[in-house]
Structure formats: C-alpha cells, structure tokens
Protein backbone atom coordinates (compact mmCIF):
# COMPACT_ATOMS: atom_id res chain seq x y z
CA UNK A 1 0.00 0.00 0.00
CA UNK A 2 1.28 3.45 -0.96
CA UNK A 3 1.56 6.70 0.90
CA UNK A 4 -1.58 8.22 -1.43
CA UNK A 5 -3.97 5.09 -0.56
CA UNK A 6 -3.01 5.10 2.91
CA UNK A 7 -3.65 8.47 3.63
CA UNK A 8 -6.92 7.77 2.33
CA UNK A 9 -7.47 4.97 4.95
CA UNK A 10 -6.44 7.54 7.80
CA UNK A 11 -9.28 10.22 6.23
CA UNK A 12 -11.53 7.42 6.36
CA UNK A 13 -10.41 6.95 10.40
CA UNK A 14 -11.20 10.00 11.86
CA UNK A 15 -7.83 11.08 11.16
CA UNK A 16 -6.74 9.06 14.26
CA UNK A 17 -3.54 7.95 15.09
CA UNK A 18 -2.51 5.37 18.16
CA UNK A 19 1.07 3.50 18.68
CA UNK A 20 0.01 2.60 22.28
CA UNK A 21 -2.29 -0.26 22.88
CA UNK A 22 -3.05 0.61 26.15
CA UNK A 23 -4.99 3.59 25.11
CA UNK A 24 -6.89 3.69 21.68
CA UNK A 25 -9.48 5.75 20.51
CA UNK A 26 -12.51 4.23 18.41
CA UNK A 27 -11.63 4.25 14.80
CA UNK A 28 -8.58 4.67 14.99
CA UNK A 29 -5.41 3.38 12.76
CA UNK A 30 -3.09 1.93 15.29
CA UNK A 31 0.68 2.02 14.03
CA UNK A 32 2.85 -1.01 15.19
CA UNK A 33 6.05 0.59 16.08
CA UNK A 34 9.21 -1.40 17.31
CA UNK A 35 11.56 0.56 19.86
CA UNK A 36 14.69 -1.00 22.10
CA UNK A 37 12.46 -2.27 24.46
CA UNK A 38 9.11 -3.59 22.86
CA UNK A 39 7.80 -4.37 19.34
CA UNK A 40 4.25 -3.37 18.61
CA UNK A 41 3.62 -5.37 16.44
CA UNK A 42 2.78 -8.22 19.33
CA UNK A 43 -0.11 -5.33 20.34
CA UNK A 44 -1.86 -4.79 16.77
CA UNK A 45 -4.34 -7.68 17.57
CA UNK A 46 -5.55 -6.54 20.83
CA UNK A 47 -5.31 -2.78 19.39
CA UNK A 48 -8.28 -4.24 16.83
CA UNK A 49 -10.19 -5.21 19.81
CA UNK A 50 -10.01 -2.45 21.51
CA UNK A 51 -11.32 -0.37 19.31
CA UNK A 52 -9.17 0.33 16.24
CA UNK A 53 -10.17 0.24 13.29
CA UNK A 54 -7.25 -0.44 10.88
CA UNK A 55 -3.44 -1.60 11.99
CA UNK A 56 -0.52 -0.80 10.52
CA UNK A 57 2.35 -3.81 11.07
CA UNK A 58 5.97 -4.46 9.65
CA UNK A 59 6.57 -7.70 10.63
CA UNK A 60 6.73 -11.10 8.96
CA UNK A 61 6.88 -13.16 12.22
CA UNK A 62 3.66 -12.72 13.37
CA UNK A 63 -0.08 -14.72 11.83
CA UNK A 64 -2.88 -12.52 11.84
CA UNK A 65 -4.82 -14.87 9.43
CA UNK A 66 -5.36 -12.91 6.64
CA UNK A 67 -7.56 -10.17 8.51
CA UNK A 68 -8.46 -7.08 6.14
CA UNK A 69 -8.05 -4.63 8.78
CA UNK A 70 -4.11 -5.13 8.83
CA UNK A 71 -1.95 -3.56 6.99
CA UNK A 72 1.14 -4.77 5.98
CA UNK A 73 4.23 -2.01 4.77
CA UNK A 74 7.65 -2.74 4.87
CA UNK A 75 8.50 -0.22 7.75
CA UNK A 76 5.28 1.11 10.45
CA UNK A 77 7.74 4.18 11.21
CA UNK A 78 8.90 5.34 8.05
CA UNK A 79 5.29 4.81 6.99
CA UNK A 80 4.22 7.09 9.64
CA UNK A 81 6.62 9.31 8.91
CA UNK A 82 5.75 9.51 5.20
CA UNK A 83 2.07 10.16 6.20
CA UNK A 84 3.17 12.82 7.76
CA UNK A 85 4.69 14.60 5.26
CA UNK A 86 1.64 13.83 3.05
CA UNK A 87 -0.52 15.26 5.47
CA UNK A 88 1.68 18.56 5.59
CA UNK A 89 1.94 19.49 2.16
CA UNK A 90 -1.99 19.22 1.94
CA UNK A 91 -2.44 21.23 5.11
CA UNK A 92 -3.14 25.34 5.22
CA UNK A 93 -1.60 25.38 8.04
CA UNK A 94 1.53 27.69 8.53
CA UNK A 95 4.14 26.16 10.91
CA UNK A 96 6.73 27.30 12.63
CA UNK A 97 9.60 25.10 14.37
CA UNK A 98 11.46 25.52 17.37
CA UNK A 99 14.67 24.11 18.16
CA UNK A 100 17.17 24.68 20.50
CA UNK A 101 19.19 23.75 23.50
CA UNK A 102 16.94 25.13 26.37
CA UNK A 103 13.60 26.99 26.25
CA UNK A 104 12.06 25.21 23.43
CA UNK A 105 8.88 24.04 25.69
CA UNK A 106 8.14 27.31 27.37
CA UNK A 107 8.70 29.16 24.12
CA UNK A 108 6.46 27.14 22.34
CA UNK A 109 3.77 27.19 24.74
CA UNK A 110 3.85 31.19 25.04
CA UNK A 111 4.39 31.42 21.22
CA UNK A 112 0.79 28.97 20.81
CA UNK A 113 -0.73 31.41 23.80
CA UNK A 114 -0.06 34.39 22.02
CA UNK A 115 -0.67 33.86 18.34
CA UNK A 116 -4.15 31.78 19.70
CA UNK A 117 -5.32 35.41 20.23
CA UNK A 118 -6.23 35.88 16.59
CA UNK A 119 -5.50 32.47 14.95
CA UNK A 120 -7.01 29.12 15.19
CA UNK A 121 -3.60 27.69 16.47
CA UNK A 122 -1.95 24.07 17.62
CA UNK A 123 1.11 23.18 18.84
CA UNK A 124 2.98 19.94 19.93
CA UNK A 125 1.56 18.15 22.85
CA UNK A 126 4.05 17.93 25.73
CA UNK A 127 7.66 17.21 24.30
CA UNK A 128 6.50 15.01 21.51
CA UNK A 129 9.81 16.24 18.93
CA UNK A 130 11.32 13.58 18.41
CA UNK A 131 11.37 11.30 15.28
CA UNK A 132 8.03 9.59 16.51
CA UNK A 133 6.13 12.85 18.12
CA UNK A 134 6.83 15.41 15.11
CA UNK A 135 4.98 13.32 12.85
CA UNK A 136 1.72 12.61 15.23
CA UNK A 137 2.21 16.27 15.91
CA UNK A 138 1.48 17.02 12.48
CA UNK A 139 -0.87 14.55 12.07
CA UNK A 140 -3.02 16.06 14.99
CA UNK A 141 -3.21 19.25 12.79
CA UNK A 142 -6.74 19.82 11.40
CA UNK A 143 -7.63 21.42 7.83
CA UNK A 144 -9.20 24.78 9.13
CA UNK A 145 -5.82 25.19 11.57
CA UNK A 146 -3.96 28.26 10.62
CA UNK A 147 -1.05 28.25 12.71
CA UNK A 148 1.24 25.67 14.17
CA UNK A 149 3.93 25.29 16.30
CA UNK A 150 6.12 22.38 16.31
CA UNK A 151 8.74 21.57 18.97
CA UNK A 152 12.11 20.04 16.96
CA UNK A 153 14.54 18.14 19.44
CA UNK A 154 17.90 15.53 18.72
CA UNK A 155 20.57 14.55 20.85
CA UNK A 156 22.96 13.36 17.59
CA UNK A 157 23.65 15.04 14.29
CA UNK A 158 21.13 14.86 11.21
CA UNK A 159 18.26 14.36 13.47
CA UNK A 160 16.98 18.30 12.92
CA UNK A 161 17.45 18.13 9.54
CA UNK A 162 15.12 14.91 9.08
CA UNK A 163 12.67 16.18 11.51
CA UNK A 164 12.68 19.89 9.62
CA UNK A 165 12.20 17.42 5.99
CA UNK A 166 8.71 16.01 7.28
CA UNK A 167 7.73 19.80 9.00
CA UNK A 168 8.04 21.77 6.43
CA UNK A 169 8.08 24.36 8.45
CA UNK A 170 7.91 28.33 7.09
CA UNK A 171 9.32 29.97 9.97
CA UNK A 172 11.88 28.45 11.93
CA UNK A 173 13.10 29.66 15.31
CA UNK A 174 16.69 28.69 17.46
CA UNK A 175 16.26 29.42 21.12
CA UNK A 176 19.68 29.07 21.94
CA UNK A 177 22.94 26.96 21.79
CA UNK A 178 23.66 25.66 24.86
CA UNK A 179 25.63 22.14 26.84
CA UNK A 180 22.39 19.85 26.24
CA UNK A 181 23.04 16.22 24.85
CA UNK A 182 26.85 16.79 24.99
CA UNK A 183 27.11 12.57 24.56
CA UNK A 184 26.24 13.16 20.72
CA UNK A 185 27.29 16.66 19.73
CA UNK A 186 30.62 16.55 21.97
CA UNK A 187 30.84 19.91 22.99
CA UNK A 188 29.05 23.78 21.86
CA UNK A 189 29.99 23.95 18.35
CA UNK A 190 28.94 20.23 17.90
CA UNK A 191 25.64 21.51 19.36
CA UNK A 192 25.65 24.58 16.87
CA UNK A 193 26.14 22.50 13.89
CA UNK A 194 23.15 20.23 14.70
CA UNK A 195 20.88 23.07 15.84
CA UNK A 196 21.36 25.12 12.96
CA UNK A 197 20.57 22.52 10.39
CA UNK A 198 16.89 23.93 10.86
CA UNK A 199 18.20 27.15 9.37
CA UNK A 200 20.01 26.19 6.84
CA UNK A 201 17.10 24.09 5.39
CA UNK A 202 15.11 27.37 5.67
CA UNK A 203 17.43 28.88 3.50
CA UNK A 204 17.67 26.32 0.57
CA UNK A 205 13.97 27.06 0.67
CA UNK A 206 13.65 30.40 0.55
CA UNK A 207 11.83 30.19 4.51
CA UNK A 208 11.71 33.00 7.05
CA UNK A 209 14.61 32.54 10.08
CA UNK A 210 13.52 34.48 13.41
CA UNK A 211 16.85 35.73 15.14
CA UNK A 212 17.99 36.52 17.91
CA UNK A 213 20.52 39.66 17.22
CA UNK A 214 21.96 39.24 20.69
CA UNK A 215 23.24 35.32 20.09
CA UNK A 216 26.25 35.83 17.71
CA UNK A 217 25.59 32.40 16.11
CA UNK A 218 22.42 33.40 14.97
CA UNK A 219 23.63 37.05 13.88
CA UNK A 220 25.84 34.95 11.55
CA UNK A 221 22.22 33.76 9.08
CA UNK A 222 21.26 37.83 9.32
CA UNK A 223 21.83 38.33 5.17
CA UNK A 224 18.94 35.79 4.66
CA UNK A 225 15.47 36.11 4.72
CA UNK A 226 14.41 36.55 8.26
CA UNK A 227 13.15 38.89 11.03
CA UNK A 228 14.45 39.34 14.60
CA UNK A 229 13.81 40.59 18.20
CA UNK A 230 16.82 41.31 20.48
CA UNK A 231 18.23 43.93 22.94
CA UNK A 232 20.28 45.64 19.84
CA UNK A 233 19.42 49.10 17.61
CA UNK A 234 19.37 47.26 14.42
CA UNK A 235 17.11 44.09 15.51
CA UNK A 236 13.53 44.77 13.64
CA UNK A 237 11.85 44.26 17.47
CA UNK A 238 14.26 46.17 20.16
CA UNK A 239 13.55 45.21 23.72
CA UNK A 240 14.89 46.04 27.08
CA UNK A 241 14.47 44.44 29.89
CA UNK A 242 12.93 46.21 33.13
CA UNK A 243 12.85 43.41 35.41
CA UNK A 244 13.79 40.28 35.29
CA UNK A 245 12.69 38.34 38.87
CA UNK A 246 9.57 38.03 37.13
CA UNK A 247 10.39 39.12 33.37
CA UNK A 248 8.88 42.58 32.39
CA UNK A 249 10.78 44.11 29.06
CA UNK A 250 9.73 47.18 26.85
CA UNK A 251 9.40 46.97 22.90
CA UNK A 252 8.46 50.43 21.25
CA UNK A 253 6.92 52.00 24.36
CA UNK A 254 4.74 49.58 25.27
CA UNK A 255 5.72 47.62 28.55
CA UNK A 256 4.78 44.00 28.57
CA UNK A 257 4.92 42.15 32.24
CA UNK A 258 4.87 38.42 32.68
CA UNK A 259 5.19 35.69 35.25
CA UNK A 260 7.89 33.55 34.63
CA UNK A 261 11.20 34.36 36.15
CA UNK A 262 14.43 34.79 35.67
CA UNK A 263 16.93 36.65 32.98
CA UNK A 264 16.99 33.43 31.15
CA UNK A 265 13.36 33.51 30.35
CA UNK A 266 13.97 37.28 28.68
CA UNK A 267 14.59 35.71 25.32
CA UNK A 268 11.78 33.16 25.69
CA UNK A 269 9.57 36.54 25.92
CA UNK A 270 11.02 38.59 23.82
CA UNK A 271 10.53 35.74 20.98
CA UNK A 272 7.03 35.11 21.71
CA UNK A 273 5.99 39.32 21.54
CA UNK A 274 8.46 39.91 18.46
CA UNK A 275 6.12 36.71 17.03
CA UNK A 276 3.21 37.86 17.62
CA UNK A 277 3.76 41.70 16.51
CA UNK A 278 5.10 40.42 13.02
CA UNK A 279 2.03 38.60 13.13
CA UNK A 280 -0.17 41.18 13.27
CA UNK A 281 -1.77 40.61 16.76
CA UNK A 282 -2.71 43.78 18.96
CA UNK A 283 -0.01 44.57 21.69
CA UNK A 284 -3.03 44.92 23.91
CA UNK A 285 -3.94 41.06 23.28
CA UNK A 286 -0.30 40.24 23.56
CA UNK A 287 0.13 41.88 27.11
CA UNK A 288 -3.09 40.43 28.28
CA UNK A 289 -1.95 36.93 27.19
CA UNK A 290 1.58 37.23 28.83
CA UNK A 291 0.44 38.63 31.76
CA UNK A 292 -1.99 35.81 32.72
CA UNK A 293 0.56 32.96 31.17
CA UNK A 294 2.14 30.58 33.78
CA UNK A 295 4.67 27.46 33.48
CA UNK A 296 4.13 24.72 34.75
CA UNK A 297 5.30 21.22 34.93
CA UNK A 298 8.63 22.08 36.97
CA UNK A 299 9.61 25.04 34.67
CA UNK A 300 10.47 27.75 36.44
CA UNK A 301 7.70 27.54 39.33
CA UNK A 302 7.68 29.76 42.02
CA UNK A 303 6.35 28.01 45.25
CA UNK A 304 5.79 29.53 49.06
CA UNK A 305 6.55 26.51 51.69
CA UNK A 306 6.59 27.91 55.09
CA UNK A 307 7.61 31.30 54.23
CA UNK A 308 10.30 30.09 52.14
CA UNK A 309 10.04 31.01 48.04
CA UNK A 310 10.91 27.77 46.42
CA UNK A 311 12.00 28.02 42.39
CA UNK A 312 11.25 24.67 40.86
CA UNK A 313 12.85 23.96 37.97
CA UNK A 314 12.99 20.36 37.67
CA UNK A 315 11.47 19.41 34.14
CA UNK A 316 15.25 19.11 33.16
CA UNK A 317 19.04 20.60 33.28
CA UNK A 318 22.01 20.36 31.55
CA UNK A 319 25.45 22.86 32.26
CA UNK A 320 24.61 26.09 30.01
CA UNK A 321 20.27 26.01 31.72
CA UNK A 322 21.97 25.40 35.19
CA UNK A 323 24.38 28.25 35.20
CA UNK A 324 21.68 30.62 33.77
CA UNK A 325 19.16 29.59 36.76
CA UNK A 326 21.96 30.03 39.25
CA UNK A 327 22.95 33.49 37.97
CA UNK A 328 19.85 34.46 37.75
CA UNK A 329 18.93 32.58 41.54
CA UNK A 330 21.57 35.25 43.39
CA UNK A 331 19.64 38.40 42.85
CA UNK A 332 16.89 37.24 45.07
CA UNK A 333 16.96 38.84 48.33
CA UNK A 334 17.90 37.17 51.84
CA UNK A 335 19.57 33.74 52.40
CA UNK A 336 20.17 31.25 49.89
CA UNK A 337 20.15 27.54 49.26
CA UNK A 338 20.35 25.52 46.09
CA UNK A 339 19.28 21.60 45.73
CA UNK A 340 21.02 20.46 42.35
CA UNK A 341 20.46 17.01 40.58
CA UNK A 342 22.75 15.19 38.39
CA UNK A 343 22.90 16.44 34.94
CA UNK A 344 22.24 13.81 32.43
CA UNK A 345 23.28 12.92 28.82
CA UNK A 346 26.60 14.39 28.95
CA UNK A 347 29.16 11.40 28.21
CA UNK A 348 32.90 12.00 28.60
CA UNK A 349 32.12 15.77 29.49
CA UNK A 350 30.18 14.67 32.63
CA UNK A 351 32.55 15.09 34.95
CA UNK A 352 34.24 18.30 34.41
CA UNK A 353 30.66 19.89 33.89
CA UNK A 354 29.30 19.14 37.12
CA UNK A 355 32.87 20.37 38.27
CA UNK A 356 32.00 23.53 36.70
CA UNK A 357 28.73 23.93 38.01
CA UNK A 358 30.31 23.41 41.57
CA UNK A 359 33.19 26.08 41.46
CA UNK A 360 30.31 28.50 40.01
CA UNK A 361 27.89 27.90 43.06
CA UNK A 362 31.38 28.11 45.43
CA UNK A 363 32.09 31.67 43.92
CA UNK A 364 29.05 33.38 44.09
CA UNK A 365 26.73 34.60 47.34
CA UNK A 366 25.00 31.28 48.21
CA UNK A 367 25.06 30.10 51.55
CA UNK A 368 24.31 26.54 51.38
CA UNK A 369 24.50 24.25 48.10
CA UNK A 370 23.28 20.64 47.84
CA UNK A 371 24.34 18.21 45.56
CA UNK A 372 22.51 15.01 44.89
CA UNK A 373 23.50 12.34 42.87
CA UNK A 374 26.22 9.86 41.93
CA UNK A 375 27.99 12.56 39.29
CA UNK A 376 27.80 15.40 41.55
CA UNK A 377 28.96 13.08 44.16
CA UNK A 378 32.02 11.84 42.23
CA UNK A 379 33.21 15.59 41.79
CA UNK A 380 32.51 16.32 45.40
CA UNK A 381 35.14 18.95 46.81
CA UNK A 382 35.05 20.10 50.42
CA UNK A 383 33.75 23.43 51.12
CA UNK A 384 32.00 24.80 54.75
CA UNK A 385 28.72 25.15 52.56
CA UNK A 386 28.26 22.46 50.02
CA UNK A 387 26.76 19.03 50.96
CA UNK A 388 26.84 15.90 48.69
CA UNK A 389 24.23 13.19 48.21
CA UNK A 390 24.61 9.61 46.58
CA UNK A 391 20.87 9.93 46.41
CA UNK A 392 18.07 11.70 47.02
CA UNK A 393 16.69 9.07 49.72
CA UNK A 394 20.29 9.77 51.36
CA UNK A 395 19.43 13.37 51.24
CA UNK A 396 16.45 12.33 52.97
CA UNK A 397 17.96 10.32 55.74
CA UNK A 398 20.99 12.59 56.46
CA UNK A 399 20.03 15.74 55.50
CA UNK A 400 19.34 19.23 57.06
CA UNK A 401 16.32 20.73 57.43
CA UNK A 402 16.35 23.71 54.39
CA UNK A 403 16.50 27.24 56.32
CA UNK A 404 17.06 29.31 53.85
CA UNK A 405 14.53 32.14 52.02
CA UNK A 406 15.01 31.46 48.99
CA UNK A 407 15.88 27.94 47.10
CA UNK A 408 16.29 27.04 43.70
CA UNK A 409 15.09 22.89 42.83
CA UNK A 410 16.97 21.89 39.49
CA UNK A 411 18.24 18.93 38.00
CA UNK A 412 17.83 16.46 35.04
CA UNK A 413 14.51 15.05 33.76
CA UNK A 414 15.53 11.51 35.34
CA UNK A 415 16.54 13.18 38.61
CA UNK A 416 12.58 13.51 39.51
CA UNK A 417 14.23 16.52 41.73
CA UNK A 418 10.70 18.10 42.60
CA UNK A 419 9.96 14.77 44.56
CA UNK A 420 12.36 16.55 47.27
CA UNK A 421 8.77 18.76 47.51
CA UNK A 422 6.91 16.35 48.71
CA UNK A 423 9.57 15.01 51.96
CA UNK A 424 8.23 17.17 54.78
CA UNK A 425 10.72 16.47 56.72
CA UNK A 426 13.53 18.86 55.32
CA UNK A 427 10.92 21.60 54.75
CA UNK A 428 9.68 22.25 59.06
C-alpha cells in the first residue's frame, strides 16, 4: 500500500492515530512501532479489539490470518513518517519550528498562547519532537488550523534536519545553543552545527529565520530572509528588559509584564511578543496573554513553603540552563540555598561539567548548596557550605532541614528533583 492510498485509509479513520495499545481511541489506525524495548507489532491484535479500526504492522513473524483490517508495509515508522509529510503538504496550516538547547517548551507554549489570540492555532503536545512525536504532531493538525507550532529536538547530528524534511516548516526559530546532549554533539559547536541545520534548510527554501541579534551564532544567518527581536538598535523588534525576577521588558513604548522568572526567560519573551507583533496581533492582546501565562510542569515555578520562596525547575538541566538559573537565583533577596540534581546525557564531558557547576555555586553569594546524585557526588570537593548526596533518599535520611529564604530545585529530567517537595521532613 502506498503513501496516497493510505492516507486515504487515515481520512476514512477519523484522522486518528494510536502507537500505544493501552490507550486507543474508536476508529482509529493503530501504528505497530518497534523501539529497544518492545515491538508493537505483538499489540496490533488486541489494538483491533479495543477499538481500532485499521493496523498498521511491519513484521513477517507474526499470523494474523489474513484479517483485512491489517496492513502490511515494509517499515510502520517510516510509513508514519511519510504520512506525515503527506498530510503537511496538503495542510493550510503555517508552521513554525522551534529548536534549540533550552527553552524550546516554554517558548512554544507562550508562542501557541499568544498567536491563539487571533489564529485558530496548535502546537505539539508535551515534548513530543522527536522522530516519533513530530509526525503525530502534524498529524493532529486539522484542515481549518492556521497556525502551528512544532517543537524540533535531537541529541545526535542529522536528526533536525530529518525532523525539519517532514515539517516543512515556514518559519523556523533557534532558542539558543547551549551544553544539552553533549554525549552526541561533543561539545558547543557540535551543538551549533546540529541546531542550525533547521536554518540552513530554511534557507535552501527560501523560509523565514527568526533571530535573535543578541546570540552571535544566529547574527551569523542575518543576510537571509528573516526577522528578529533582540536587545540591539538594528534588531527589527528592540527590547529592554525592566525586570527580570519576574520578566517585564519594553518593545516600542509599550511595557509587557509576565510571570515567569528569571533573565533566562527574557529571550523566551522577547521571541514570543516579536512573534506575535510580526504577526499582526494587537499589543493589547499580547500583554493580556503574557500577563496571565504561567509554566508549569517544573519550569520555572515559584512556590511559598513555610515562608520560604521555592523556584522549581525540575522538568530538566544540563550545564549552560543550570548556570543561567543560578545566575539568575543570586539576585533574590535574603539567604540562599540551592538543591542540584545530576545532569544527564553528557558522556565524557560529565565530569568536568558538574565540576564547573560546583566552582560557580562556590564563587558566588549562596550560603548553602546541595548536591545530589552519583555525578555530583564523584566531583565532590570540600567546602564549609556544600553538601553531597549519593541519592536523594540519602538526602532524605541525612540531611538538614532547608532554612534558607530562597531555594532554587533543578536537575535532570531523570533526577525527579521536585519529589524533594513532597519530603516534609527537610521543609519544618
């Protein structure tokens, strides 16, 4: 079966999509995908039951007696992924990417927020960007949907160029370049190579690139077809920032105030208003929007526990998002504590980064700084105010109750470091 006959099957579906068997939706086409740990093709039969009304399946192992409402192709994900691309070049839709190193999941979520104002808008659904999310994303997108914003993510080389093949995307957007996934790019210009593969697609194509004239990397694709947003003269949207423990910037005349805090999230604000005025919508709806926009899910939370104001920031962490949170940490006011999880994904750089991010919270005005988990651990040094941890239980068991005014939660997605919440005990 082709691309142009299945396509036709997924019309006649509802324009459903399920890979998981535990949770299908009536009429739908389940896709049999294989990953490290599991093969779905095993699940197409009970997907059927359930409710499905077609399967997709790759494999040649398995007897499903002949039954019409399997379909056989020589590979469920590239077949998925070819859907996908059908779907896109039929859709209406405009899209816009975002890739980058931190900030892609708060940018994209105040991005959709703001251009929702005036647009029948979509974006990806939690941090479905990989090579299996982008192209449900896409296939979520309806015919009447005008907008869309699609969240891009890789940890090797190539893997933003293939995703940006199936998007399509007209606008494309970096947030930054930053120490994430250092175990497949190797260090920052690894990571700038693979980032800006988004951009340089947009160029063969004659796209629009959205820059950011205060990132020199990005200042570098200025002579192409783009606009930008930045703190500089010549940027087409010129912002400076008022405040920054929660983010309020000016952009001509008109002051726009938000929740989320932190210096680090000025760019993630900035790109969402300079989005949104290119795109026509009223600075009045723009304001309004940012104003009443929150993060959640551990990004950048601010939480009051027994008089103490508690920044959780635990949805994930690598060196460059750490530093920025701890910069940006030491401006509170009063006593300070910070409660740091291991930093994943970083291969042979592991251990001099989480070196790094210890001599940075040594230098500057913190008073106490805890360290939990078996990388931190390993680059333990003695100091009067840092503790180390093995574990979080450890932590637990021999740890202090937290004092201080102000503390900043962070660590890696597999870290779970907003669990240290819910221990009462180090919070009386």
């Amino acid at each position: 079966m082709n691309t142009k006959q299945l396509y036709q099957k997924f019309l006649d579906c509802n324009s459903i999509i399920d890979i998981d068997s535990r949770s299908i939706s009536k009429g739908s086409i389940f896709f049999a995908i294989k990953g490290e740990n599991f093969d779905g093709n095993k699940f197409a039969d009970e997907a059927l039951k359930k409710g499905s009304k077609l399967a997709v399946i790759d494999s040649d192992e398995i007897n499903f007696n002949n039954n019409r409402n399997i379909i056989k192709v020589d590979d469920s994900l590239k077949a998925l992924q070819d859907l996908a691309l059908y779907h896109r070049k039929r859709l209406k839709s405009k899209i816009l990417a975002i890739t980058g190193s931190n900030g892609k999941t708060t940018s994209k979520e105040l991005i959709h927020s703001i251009l929702s104002t005036s647009y029948k808008t979509t974006s990806t659904e939690g941090n479905f960007n990989n090579h299996i999310g982008v192209p449900l994303s896409l296939l979520k997108i309806k015919g009447d949907t005008e907008f869309s914003v699609i969240e891009l993510g890789a940890n090797n080389f190539g893997e933003i160029d293939f995703l940006t093949k199936i998007a399509e995307p007209d606008y494309g957007y970096i947030t930054n370049f930053g120490k994430a996934h250092l175990e497949g790019f190797k260090n920052i210009s690894g990571v700038v190579r693979a980032k800006t593969e988004l951009y340089n697609w947009l160029i063969i194509n004659n796209k629009i690139l959205i820059l950011n004239y205060d990132d020199p990397e990005q200042i570098k694709f200025k002579s192409s077809n783009h606009f930008s947003f930045g703190s500089k003269l010549e940027a087409n949207y010129m912002f400076e920032i008022i405040e920054s423990d929660n983010v309020i910037v000016k952009c001509n005349n008109i002051v726009y105030e938000s929740n989320l805090y932190g210096d680090y999230n000025f760019s993630n604000v900035c790109s969402a208003i300079a989005i949104g005025l290119e795109f026509g919508i009223d600075p009045k709806l723009i304001r309004k929007k940012l104003k009443n926009f929150s993060s959640n899910n551990n990004r950048s939370e601010i939480i009051r526990i027994n008089n103490k104001n508690v920044i959780l920031d635990a949805y994930n962490a690598n060196p460059t998002s750490v530093e920025f949170a701890i910069r940006s940490f030491i401006k509170n006011k009063g006593t300070k504590a910070l409660v740091l999880g291991d930093m994943f994904e970083l291969g042979e750089n592991s251990a001099i980064e989480h070196k790094k991010i210890i001599d940075i919270a040594d230098e500057l005005n913190i008073d106490r700084c805890i360290f939990i988990g078996e990388e931190f651990y390993k680059a333990k040094q003695d100091s009067v105010k840092n503790i180390f941890f093995k574990t979080k239980e450890d932590f637990y068991e021999l740890g202090d109750i937290i004092r201080e005014e102000n503390i900043l939660i962070k660590g890696s997605r597999g870290m779970q470091m907003e669990d240290v919440l819910k221990n009462n005990m180090i919070w009386k």
